[in-house]
Protein backbone atom coordinates (compact mmCIF):
# COMPACT_ATOMS: atom_id res chain seq x y z
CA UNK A 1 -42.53 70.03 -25.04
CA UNK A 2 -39.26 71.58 -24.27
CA UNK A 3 -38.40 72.01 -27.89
CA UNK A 4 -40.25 72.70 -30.86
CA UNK A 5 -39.55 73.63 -34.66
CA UNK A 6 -41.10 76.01 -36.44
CA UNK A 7 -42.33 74.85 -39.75
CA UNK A 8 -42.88 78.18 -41.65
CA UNK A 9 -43.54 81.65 -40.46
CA UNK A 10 -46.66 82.67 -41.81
CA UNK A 11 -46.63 87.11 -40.64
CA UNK A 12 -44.74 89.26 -38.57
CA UNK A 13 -47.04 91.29 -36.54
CA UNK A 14 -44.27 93.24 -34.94
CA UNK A 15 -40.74 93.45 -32.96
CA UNK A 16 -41.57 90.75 -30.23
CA UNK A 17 -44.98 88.82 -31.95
CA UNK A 18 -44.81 86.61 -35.57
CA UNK A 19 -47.08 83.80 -36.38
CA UNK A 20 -45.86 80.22 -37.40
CA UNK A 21 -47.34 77.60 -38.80
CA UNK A 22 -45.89 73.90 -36.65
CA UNK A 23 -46.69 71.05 -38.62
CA UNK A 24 -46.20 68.51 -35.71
CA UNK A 25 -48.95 70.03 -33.70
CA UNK A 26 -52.64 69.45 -34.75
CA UNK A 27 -53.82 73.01 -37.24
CA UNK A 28 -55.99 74.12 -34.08
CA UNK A 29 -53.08 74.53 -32.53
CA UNK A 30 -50.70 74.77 -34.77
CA UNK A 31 -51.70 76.61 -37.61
CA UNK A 32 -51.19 80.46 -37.66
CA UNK A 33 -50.05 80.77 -34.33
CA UNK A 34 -49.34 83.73 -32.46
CA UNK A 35 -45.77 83.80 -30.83
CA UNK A 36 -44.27 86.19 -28.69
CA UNK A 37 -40.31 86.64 -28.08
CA UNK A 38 -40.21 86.08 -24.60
CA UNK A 39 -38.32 88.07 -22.05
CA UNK A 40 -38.11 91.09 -24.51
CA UNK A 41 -40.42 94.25 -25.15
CA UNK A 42 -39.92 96.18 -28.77
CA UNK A 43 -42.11 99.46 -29.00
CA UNK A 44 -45.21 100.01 -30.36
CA UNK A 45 -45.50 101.33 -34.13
CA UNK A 46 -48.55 102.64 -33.13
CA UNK A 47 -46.66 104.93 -30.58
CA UNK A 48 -47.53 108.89 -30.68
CA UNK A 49 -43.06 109.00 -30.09
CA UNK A 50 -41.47 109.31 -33.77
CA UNK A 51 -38.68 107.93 -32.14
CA UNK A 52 -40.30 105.14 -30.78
CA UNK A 53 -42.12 104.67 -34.01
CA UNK A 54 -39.08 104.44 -35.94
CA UNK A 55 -37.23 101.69 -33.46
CA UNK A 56 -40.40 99.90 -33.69
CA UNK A 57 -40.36 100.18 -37.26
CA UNK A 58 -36.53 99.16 -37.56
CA UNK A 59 -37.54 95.93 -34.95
CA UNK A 60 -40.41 94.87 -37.14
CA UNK A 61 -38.13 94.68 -40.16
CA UNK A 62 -35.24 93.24 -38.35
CA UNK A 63 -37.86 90.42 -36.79
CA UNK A 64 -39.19 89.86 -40.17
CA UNK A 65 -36.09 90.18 -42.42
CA UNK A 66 -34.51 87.51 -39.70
CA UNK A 67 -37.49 84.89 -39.64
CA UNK A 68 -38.00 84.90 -43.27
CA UNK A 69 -34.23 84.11 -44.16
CA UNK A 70 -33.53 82.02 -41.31
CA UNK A 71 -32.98 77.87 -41.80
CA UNK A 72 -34.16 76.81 -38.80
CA UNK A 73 -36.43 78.79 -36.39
CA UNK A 74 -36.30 76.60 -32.71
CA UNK A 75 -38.95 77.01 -29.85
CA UNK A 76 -37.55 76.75 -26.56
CA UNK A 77 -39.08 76.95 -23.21
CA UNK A 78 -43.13 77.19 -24.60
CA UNK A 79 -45.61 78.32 -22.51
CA UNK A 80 -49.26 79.69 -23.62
CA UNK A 81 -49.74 83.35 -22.46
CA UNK A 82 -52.81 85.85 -22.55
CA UNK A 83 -54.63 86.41 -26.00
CA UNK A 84 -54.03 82.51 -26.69
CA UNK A 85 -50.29 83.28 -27.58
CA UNK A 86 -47.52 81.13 -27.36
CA UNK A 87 -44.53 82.36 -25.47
CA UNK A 88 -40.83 81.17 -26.34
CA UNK A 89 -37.28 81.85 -26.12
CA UNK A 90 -37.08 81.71 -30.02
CA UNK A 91 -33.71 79.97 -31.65
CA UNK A 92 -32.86 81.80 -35.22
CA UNK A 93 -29.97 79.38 -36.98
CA UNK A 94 -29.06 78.90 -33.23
CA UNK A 95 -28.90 82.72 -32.20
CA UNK A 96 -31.42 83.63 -29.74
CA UNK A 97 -33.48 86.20 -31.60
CA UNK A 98 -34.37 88.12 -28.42
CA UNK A 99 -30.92 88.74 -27.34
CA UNK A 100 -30.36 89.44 -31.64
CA UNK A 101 -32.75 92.64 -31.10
CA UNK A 102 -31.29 94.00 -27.19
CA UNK A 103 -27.78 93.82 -29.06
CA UNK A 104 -29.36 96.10 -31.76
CA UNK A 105 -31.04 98.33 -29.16
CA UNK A 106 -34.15 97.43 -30.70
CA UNK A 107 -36.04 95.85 -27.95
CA UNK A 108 -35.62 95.92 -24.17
CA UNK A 109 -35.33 93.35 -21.59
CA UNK A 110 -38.26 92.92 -19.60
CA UNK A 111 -37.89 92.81 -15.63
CA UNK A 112 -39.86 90.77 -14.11
């Protein structure tokens, strides 16, 4: 499973996390999943920081705005992480979207 198309994104929880709906895959798996942006880290809206609240605000519009309009949203590189999450190096029209958000200093690499 090196690849995988997304068949419609269903929310966008925040910066780095959006659920998807993957038609190939059976609906317990498949349906409404949880996907985080790997390799990336937006903040929190919840944050007490106003400016962190506001980044986090722009990244969770920018994520959404992106997903919603894109043609073709590409998986890349899926693993299953904590809270029964997918995580992915996530394809937008064939931009990476994590390296879309960096560029806008909206997110920040993770080191790991």
């Amino acid at each position: 499973m090196n690849k995988v198309k997304v068949s419609r994104i269903v929310s966008c929880f925040d910066g780095d996390t959006f659920r998807a709906d993957i038609d190939t895959w059976p609906k317990l798996f498949g349906h409404k999943i949880p996907i985080r942006i790997r390799g990336i880290d937006c903040p929190e809206r919840s944050s007490k920081d106003p400016d962190e609240q506001l980044t986090a605000t722009n990244a969770h519009a920018f994520t959404k705005s992106t997903l919603i309009n894109a043609k073709e949203v590409m998986l890349e590189n899926v693993q299953r992480g904590k809270y029964f999450r997918l995580i992915a190096d996530v394809f937008v029209d064939g931009q990476n979207l994590a390296e879309m958000l960096v560029r806008a200093r909206l997110a920040k690499r993770l080191k790991y």
